[in-house]
C-alpha atoms as a PDB file:
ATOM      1  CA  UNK A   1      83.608 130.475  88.627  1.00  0.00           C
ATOM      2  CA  UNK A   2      80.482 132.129  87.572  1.00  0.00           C
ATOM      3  CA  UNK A   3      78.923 135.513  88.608  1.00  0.00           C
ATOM      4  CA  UNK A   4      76.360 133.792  90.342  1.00  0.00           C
ATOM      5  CA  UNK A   5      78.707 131.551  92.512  1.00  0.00           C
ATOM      6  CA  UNK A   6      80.621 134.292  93.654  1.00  0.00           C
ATOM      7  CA  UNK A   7      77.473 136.373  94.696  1.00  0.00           C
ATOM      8  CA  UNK A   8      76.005 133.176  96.513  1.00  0.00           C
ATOM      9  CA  UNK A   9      79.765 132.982  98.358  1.00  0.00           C
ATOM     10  CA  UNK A  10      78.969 137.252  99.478  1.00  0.00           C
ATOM     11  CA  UNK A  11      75.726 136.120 100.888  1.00  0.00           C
ATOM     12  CA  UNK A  12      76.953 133.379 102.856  1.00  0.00           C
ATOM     13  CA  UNK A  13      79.690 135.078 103.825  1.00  0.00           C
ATOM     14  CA  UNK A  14      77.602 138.534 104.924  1.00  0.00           C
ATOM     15  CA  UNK A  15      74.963 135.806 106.681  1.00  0.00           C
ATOM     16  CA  UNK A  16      77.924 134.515 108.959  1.00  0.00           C
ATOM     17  CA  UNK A  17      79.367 138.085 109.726  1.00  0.00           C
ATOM     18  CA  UNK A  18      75.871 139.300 110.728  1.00  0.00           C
ATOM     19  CA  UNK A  19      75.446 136.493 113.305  1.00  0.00           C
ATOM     20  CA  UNK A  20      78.826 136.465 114.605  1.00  0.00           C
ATOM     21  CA  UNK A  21      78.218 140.390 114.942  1.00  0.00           C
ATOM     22  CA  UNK A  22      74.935 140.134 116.979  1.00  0.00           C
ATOM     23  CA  UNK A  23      76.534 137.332 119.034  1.00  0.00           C
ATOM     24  CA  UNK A  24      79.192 139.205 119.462  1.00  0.00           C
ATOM     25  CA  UNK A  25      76.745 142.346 120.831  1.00  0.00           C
ATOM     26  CA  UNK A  26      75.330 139.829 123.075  1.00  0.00           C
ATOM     27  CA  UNK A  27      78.153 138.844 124.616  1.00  0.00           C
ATOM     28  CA  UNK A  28      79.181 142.687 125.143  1.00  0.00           C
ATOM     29  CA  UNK A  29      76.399 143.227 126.493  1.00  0.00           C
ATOM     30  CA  UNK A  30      76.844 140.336 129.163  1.00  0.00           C
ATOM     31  CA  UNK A  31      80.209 141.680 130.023  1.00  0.00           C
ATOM     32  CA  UNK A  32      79.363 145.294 130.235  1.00  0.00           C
ATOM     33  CA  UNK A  33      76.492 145.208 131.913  1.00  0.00           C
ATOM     34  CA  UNK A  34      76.270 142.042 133.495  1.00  0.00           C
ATOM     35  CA  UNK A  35      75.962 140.882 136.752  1.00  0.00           C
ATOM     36  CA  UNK A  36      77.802 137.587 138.403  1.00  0.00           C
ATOM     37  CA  UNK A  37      75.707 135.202 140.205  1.00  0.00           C
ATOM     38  CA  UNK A  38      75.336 131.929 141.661  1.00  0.00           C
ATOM     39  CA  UNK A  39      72.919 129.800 140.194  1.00  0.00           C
ATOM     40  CA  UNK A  40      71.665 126.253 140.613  1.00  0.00           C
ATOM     41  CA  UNK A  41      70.162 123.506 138.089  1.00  0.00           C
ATOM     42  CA  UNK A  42      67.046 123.023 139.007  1.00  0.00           C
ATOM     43  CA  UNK A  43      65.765 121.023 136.008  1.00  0.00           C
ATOM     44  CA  UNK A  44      66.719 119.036 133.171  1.00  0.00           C
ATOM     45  CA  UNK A  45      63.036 120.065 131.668  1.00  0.00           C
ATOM     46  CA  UNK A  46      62.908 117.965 128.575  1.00  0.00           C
ATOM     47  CA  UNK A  47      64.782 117.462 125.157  1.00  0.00           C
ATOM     48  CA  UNK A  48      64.869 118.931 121.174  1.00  0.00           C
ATOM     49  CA  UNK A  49      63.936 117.114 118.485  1.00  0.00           C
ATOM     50  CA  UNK A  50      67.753 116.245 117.985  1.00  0.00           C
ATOM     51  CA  UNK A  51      67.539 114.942 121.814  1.00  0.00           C
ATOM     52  CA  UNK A  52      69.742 117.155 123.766  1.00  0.00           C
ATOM     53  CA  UNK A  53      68.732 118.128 127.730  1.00  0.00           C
ATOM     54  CA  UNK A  54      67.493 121.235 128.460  1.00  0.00           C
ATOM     55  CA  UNK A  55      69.238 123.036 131.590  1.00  0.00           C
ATOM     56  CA  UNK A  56      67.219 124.877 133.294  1.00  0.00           C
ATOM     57  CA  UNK A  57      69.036 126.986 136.097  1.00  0.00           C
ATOM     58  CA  UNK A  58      67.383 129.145 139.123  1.00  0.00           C
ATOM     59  CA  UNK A  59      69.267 132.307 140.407  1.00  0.00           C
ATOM     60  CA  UNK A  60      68.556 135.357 142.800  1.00  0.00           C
ATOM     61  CA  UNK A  61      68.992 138.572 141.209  1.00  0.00           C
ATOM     62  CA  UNK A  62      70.337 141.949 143.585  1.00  0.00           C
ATOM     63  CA  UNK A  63      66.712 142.293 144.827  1.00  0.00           C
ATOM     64  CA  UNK A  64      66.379 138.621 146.022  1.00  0.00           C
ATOM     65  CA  UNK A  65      63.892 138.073 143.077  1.00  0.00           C
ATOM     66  CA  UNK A  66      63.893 134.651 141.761  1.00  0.00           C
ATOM     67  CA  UNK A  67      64.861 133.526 138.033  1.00  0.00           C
ATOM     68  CA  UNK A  68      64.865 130.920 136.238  1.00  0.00           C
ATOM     69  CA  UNK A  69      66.277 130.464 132.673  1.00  0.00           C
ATOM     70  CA  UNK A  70      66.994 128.068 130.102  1.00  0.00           C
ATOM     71  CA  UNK A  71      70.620 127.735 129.675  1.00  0.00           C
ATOM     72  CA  UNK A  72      70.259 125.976 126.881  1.00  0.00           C
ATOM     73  CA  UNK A  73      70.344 121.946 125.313  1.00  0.00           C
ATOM     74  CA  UNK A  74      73.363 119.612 125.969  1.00  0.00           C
ATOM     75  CA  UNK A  75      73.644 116.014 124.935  1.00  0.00           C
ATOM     76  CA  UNK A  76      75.633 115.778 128.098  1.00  0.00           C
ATOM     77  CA  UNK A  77      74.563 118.355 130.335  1.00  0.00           C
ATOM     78  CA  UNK A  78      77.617 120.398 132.218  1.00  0.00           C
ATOM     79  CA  UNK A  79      75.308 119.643 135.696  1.00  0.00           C
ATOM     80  CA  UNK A  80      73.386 117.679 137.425  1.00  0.00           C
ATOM     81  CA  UNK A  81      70.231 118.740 139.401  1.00  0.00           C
ATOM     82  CA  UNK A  82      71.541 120.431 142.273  1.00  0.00           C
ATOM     83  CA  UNK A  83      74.555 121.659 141.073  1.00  0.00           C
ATOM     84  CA  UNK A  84      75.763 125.055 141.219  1.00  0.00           C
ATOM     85  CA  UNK A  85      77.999 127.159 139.113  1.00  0.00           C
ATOM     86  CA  UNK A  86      78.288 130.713 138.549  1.00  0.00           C
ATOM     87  CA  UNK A  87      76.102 132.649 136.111  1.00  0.00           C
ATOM     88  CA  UNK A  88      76.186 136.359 134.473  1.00  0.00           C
ATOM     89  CA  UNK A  89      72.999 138.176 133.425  1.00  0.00           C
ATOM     90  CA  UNK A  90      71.531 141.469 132.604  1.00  0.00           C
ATOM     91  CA  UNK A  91      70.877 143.800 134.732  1.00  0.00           C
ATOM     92  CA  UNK A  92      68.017 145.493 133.206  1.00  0.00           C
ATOM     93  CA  UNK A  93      67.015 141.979 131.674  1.00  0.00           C
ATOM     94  CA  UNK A  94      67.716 139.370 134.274  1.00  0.00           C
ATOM     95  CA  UNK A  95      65.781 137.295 132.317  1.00  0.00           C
ATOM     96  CA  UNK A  96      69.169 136.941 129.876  1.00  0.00           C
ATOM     97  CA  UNK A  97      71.145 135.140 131.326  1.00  0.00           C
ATOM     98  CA  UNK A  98      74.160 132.400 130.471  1.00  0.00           C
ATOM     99  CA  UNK A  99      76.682 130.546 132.516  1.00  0.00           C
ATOM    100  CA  UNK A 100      79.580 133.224 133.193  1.00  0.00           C
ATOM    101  CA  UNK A 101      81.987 130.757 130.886  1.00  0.00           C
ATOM    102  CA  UNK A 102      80.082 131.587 127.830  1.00  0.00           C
ATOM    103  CA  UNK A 103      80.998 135.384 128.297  1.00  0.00           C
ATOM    104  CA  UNK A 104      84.635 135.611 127.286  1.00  0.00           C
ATOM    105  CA  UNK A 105      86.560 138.255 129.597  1.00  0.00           C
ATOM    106  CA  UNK A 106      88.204 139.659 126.261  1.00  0.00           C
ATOM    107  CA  UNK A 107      86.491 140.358 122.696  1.00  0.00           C
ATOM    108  CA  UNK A 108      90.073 140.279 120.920  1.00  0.00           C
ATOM    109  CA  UNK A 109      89.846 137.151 119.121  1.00  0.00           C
ATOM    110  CA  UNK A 110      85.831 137.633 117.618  1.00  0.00           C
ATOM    111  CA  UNK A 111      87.224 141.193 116.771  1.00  0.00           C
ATOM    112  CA  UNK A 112      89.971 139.442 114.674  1.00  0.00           C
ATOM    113  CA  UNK A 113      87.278 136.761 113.044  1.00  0.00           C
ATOM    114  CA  UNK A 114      85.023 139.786 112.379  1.00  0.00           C
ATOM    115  CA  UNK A 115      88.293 141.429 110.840  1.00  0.00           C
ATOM    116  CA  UNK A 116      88.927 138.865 108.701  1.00  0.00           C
ATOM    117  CA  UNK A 117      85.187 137.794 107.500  1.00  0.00           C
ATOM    118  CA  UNK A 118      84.948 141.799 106.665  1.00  0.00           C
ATOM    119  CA  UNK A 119      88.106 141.641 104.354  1.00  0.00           C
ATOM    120  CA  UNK A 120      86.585 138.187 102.957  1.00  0.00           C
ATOM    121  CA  UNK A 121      83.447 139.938 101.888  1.00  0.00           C
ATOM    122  CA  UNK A 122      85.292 142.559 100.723  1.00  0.00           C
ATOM    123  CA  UNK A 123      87.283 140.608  98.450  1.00  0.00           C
ATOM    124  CA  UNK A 124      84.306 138.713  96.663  1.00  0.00           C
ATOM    125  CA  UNK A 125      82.855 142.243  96.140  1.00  0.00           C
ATOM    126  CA  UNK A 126      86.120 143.541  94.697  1.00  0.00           C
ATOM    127  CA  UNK A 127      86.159 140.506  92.398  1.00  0.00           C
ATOM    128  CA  UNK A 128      82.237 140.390  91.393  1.00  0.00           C
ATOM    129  CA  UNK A 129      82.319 144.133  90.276  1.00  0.00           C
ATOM    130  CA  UNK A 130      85.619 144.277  88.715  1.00  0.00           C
ATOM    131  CA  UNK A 131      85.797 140.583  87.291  1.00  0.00           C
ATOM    132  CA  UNK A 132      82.399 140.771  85.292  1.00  0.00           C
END
């Protein structure tokens, strides 16, 4: 395996660990700070380019102000129009917000896959600088 390879291999793998990571932030910040709800689909507003549904769901925030947000494209949406389910968002950004199953009550297992992409990384280092 050449020099190259392996560096290409450390990019990929430090481009994975940096989005996990801020995903990861995200979702702490959802569960920290975040604020349960009920919200209701209001709108399947429209598709992607790869033809998934957009969700578009409607919730009242502490204040009784009204927001909407995308929660995001399906190719089978999780509800109809109408339907309600519960939804978590920030409470200094109620405009972020997700439904409350995409906000895991425990990091442990993204702490172990950030673990174990670190220790990946670190190993194609090791082997880059001490191999060539």
């Amino acid at each position: 395996m050449s020099r190259d390879t392996l560096f290409e291999i450390l990019i990929l793998l430090s481009l994975l660990f940096v989005i996990t990571l801020v995903q990861h932030i995200r979702t702490c910040v959802l569960r920290r700070r975040g604020v349960r709800t009920t919200g209701t689909c209001v709108n399947h507003s429209g598709t992607d380019r790869d033809g998934k549904i957009s969700v578009l769901m409607d919730f009242s925030i502490e204040d009784g102000q009204r927001i909407r947000f995308n929660a995001g494209y399906f190719r089978f949406p999780p509800l109809q129009v109408g339907d309600q389910t519960t939804v978590v968002y920030d409470r200094r950004r109620p405009a972020r917000a997700e439904f409350s199953t995409g906000v895991p009550a425990s990091g442990r297992k993204v702490r172990i896959f950030l673990a174990v992409v670190a220790l990946a990384m670190l190993a194609v280092g090791a082997v880059c600088v001490f191999a060539y």
